[in-house]
Protein backbone atom coordinates (compact mmCIF):
# COMPACT_ATOMS: atom_id res chain seq x y z
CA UNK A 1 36.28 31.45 -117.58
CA UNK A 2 32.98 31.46 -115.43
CA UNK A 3 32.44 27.54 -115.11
CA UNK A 4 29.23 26.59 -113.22
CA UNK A 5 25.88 24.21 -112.63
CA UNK A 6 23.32 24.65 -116.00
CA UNK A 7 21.52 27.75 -114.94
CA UNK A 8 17.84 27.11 -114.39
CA UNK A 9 16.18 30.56 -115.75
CA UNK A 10 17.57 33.34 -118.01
CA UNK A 11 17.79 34.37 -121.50
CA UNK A 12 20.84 33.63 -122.93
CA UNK A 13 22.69 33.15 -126.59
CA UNK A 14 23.56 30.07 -127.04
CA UNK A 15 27.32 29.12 -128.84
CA UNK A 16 26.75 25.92 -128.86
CA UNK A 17 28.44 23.50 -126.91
CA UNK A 18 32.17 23.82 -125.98
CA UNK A 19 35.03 20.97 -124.80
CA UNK A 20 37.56 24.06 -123.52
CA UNK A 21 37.41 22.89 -119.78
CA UNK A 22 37.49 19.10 -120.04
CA UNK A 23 33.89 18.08 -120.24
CA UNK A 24 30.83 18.99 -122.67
CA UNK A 25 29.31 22.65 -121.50
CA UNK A 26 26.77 24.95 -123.21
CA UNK A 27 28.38 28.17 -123.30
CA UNK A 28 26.02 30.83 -122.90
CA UNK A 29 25.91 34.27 -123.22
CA UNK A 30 23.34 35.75 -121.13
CA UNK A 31 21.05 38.71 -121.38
CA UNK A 32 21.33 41.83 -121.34
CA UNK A 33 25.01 41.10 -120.85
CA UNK A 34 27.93 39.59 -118.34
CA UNK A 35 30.67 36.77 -118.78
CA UNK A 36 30.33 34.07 -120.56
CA UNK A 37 28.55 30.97 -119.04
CA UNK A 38 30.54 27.23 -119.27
CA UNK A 39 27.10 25.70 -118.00
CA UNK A 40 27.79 21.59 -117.33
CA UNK A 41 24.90 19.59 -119.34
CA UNK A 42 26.05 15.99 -118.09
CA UNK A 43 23.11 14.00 -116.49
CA UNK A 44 21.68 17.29 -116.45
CA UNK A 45 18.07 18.29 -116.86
CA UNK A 46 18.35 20.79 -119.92
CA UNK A 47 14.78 23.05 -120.37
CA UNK A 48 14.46 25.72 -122.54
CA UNK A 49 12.02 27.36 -124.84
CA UNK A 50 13.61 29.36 -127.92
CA UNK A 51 13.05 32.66 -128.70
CA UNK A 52 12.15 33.39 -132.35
CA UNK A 53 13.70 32.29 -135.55
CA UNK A 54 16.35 35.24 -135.83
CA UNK A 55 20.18 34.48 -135.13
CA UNK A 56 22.36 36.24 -132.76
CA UNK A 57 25.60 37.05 -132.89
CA UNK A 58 27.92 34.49 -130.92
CA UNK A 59 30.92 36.63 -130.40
CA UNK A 60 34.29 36.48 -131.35
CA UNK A 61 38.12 34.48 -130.20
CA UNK A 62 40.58 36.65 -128.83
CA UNK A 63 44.32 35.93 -127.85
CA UNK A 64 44.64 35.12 -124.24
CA UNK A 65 48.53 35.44 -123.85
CA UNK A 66 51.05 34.18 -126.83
CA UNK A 67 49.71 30.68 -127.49
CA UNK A 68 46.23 30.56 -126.79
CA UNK A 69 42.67 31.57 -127.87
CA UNK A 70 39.51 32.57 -125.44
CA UNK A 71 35.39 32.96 -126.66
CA UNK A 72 33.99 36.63 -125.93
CA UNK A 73 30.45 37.10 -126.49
CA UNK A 74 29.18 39.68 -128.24
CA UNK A 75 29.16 43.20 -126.19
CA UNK A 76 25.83 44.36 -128.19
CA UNK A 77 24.40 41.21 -128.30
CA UNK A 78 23.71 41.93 -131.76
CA UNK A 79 21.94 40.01 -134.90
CA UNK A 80 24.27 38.12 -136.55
CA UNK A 81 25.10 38.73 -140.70
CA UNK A 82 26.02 36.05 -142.87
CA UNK A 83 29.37 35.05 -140.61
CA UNK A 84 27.25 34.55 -137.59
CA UNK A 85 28.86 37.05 -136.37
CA UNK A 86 27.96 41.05 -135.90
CA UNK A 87 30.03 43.24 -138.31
CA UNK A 88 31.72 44.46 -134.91
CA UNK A 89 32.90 40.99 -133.30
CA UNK A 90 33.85 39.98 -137.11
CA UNK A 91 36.09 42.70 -137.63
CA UNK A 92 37.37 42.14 -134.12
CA UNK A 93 38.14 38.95 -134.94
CA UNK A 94 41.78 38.06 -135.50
CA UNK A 95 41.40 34.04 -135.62
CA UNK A 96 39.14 34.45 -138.47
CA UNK A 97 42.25 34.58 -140.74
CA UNK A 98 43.50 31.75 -139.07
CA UNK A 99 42.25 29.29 -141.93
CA UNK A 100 43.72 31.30 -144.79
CA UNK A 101 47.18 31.90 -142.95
CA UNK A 102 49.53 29.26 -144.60
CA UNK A 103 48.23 30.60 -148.20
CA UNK A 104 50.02 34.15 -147.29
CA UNK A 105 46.75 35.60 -146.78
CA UNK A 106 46.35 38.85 -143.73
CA UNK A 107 47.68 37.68 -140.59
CA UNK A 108 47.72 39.88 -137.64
CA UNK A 109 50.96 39.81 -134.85
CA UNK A 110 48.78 37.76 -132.56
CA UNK A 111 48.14 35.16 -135.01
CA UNK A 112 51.40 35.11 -136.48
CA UNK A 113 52.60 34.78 -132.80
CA UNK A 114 49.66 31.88 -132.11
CA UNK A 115 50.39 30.02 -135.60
CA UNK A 116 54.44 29.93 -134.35
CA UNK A 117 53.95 27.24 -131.68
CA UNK A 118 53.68 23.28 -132.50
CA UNK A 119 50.74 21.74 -133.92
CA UNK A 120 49.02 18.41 -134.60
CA UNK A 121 47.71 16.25 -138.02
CA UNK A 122 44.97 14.02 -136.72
CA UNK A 123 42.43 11.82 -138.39
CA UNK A 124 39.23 11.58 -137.19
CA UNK A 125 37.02 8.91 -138.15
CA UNK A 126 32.86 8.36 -137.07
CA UNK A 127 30.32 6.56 -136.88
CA UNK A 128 29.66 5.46 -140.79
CA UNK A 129 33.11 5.18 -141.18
CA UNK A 130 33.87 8.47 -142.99
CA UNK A 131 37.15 9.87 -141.70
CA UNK A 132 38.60 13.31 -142.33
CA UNK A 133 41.63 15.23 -141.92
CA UNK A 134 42.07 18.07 -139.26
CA UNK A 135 44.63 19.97 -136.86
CA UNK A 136 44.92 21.41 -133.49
CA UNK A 137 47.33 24.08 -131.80
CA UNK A 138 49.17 22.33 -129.32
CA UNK A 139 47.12 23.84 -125.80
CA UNK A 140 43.59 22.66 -127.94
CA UNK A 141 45.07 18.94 -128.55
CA UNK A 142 42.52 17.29 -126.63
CA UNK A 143 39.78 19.89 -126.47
CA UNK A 144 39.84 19.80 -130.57
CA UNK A 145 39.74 16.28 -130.76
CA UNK A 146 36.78 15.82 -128.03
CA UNK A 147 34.46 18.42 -130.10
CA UNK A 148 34.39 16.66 -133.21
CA UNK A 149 32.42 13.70 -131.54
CA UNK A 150 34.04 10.86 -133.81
CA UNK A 151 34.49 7.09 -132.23
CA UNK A 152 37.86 6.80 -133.06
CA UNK A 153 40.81 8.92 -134.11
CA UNK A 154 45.05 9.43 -134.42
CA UNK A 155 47.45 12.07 -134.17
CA UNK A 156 49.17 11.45 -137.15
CA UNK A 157 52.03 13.90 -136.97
CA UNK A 158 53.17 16.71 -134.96
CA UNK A 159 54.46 20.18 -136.72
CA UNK A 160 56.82 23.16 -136.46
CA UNK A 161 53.93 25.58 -136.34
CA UNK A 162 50.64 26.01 -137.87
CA UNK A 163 51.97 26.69 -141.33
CA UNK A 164 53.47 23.61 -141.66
CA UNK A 165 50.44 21.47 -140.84
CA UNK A 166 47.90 23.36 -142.94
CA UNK A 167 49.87 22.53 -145.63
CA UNK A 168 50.03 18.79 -144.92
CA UNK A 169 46.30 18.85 -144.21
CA UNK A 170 45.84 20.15 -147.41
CA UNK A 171 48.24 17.62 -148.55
CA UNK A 172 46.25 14.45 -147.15
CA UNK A 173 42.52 16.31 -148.84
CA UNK A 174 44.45 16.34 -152.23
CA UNK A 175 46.29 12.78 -152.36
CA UNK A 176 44.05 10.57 -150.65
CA UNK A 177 40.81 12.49 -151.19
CA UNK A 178 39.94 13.08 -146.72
CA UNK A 179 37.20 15.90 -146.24
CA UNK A 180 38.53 18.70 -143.47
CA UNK A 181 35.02 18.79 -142.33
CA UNK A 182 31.65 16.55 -141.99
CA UNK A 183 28.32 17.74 -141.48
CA UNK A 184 27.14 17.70 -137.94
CA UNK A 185 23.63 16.07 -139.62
CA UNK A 186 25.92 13.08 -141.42
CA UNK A 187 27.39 12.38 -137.70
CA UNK A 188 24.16 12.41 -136.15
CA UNK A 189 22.54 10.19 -138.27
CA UNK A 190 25.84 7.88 -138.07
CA UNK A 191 25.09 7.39 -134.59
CA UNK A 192 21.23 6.38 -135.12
CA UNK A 193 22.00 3.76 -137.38
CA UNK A 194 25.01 2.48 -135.26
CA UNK A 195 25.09 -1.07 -134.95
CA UNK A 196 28.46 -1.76 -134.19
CA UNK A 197 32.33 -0.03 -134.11
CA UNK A 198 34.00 -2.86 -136.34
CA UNK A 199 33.11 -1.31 -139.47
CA UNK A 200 34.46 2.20 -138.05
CA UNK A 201 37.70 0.90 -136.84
CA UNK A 202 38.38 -0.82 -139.91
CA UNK A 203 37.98 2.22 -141.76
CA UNK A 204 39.75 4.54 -139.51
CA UNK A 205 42.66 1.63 -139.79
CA UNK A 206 42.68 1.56 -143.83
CA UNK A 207 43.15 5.47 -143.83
CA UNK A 208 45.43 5.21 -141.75
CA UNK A 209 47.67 3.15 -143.17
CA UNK A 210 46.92 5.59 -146.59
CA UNK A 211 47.51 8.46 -144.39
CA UNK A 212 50.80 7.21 -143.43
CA UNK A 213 52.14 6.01 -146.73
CA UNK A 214 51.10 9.32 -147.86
CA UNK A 215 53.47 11.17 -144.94
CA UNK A 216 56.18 8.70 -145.45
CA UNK A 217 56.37 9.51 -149.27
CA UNK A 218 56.57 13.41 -148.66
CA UNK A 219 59.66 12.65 -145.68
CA UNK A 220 57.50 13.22 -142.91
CA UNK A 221 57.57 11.06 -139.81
CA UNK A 222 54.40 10.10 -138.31
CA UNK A 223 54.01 10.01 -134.51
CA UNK A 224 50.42 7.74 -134.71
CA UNK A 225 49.50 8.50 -130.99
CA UNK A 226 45.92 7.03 -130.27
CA UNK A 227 43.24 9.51 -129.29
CA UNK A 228 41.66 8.41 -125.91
CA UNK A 229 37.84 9.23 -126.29
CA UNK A 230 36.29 11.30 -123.29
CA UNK A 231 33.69 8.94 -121.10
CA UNK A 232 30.59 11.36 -121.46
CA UNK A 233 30.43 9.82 -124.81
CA UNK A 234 30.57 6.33 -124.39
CA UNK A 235 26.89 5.60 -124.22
CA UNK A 236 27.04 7.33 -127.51
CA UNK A 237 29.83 5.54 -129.20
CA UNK A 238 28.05 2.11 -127.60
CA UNK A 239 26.58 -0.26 -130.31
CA UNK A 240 23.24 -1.96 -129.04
CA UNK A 241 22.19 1.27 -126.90
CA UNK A 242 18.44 1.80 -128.11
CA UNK A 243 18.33 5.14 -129.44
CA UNK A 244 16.00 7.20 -131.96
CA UNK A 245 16.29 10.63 -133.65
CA UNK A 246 14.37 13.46 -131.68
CA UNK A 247 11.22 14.03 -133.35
CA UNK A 248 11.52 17.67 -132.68
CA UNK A 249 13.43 20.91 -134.16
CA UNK A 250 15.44 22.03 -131.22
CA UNK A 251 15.57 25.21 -133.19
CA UNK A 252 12.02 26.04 -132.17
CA UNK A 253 9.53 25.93 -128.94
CA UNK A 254 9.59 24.00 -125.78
CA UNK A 255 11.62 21.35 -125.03
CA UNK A 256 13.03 19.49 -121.75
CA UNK A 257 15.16 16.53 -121.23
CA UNK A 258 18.12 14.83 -119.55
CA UNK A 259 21.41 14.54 -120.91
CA UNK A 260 22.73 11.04 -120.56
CA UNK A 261 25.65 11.09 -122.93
CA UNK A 262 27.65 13.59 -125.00
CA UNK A 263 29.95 13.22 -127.75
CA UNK A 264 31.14 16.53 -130.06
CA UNK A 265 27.95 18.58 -129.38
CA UNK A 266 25.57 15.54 -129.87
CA UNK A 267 23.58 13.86 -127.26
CA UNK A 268 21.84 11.54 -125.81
CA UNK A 269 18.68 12.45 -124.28
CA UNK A 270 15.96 10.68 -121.92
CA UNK A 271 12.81 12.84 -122.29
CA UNK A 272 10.54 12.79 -118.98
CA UNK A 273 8.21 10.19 -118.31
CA UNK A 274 9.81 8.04 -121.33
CA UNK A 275 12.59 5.04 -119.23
CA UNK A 276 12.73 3.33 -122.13
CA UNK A 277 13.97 5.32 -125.47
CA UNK A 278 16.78 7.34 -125.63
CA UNK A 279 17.17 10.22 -128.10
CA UNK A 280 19.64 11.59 -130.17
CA UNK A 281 19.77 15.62 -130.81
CA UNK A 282 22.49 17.96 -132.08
CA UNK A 283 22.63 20.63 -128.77
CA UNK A 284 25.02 22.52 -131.77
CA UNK A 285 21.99 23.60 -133.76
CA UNK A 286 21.23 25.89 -130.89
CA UNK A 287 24.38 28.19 -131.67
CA UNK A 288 23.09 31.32 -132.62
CA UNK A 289 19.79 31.54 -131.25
CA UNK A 290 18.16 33.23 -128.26
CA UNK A 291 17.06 30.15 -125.30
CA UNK A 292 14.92 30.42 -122.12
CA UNK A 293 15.77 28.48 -119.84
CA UNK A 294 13.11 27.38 -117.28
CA UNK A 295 11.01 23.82 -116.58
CA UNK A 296 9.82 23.09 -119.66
CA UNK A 297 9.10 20.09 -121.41
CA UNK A 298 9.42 18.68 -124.77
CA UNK A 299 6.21 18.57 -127.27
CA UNK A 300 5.98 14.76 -126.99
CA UNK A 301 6.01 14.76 -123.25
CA UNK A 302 3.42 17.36 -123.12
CA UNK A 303 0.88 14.83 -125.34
CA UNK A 304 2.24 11.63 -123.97
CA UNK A 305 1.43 12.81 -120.22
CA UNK A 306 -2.13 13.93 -121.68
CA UNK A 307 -2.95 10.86 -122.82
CA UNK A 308 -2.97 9.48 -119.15
């Protein structure tokens, strides 16, 4: 794992943003080829221009050793199909049955051997108070958790293996109703309109209390360990910071800005020559697409500095 300073030229594919070392990175892939990048973005100055609208393939997860999972970018560097993946790196890619695995579906040795080790029921609930269901191998407890950029969240329960929890994951979505997965668009616009955490919290708290009743009445003990969020999110998760959508697609052209705050693969952003807004942008919407990295600036900056 090649961990270093945001790079500050290249062409790279971007996978998006990764919690795997401890901190928010953009892991890139650069071109024509060579490791993968964990580039730190924290009160960094992130400029980059994208390079056309086509997507690129972002690799595939291999088993590193019995019990955990490593990214590998894409050899070819290929276009990606519908999977966002090449055909190649998809039919690589053992992990990809990993969602299918407690329904009896195909599983390969490694993932069979991966699946065997304890795992964790968590609920994670954000900004608007929605709150879903999910689970994490034991080695991606934290790293899991940290990428889903929610303000507050539980381990409910820890299982046998990865079997087990599926099925009580699946159990929680049928009885009580809990999504397994939230747009990243419906968590950035929960933290524009963030006023305050009491309305979160008392939602996370009512599910819960559902979420346990639900264990207890199927014999299972819950554990209800507290989630302790990572600081490079706080300004993030902080009612009363000003903050605004970015009025740009970071999908497309020029932009340049500091990274003040990260939570999941959102951010906060101060864009040059602006001390008093902050912005909020999903760095995830990036995954997939060819960058440039170099000094440039963001469209607003560009007019803003003409105007003077």
């Amino acid at each position: 794992m090649m961990q270093q300073t945001l790079p500050t030229s290249g062409t790279y594919v971007c996978h998006g943003v990764t919690w795997a070392t401890g901190d928010p990175r953009l892991l890139l892939a650069p071109l024509p080829g060579g490791p993968l990048v964990y580039a730190a973005i924290m009160n960094q100055r992130l400029g980059y221009q994208v390079s056309g609208a086509d997507r690129w393939c972002t690799g595939r997860y291999r088993f590193a050793g019995a019990l955990q999972v490593e990214a590998v970018a894409c050899p070819g560097r290929a276009q990606a199909e519908q999977s966002g993946q090449c055909s190649r790196c998809s039919g690589q890619d053992d992990f990809r049955f990993a969602h299918q695995f407690h329904q009896g579906g195909h599983a390969p040795k490694a993932l069979t051997t991966y699946m065997a080790q304890q795992h964790w029921l968590y609920l994670a609930t954000f900004a608007d108070g929605t709150t879903k269901v999910g689970t994490a191998a034991e080695p991606r407890k934290l790293s899991r958790l940290n990428e889903q950029g929610a303000v507050v969240a539980t381990y409910l329960t820890k299982s046998a293996d990865g079997r087990a929890v599926r099925f009580l994951e699946d159990a929680l979505t049928h009885r009580l109703g809990l999504p397994q997965s939230v747009r990243a668009a419906a968590k950035l616009q929960a933290l524009a309109e963030l006023r305050d955490l009491s309305s979160a919290r008392a939602a996370h708290e009512k599910d819960l209390a559902r979420a346990v009743q639900a264990l207890a009445d199927m014999s299972v003990p819950a554990v209800l360990e507290p989630w302790a969020p990572p600081g490079e999110g706080d300004l993030l998760r902080t009612a009363g910071t000003d903050r605004t959508r970015y009025p740009h697609d970071p999908r497309d052209g020029e932009h340049g800005f500091g990274v003040l705050s990260c939570a999941g693969s959102q951010v906060l952003a101060s864009i040059d020559g602006d001390d008093e807004l902050r912005y909020l942008l999903d760095l995830g919407a990036l995954k997939g697409r060819r960058i440039i990295l170099g000094p440039f600036t963001s469209p607003g900056t560009a007019v803003q500095s003409a105007l003077f």
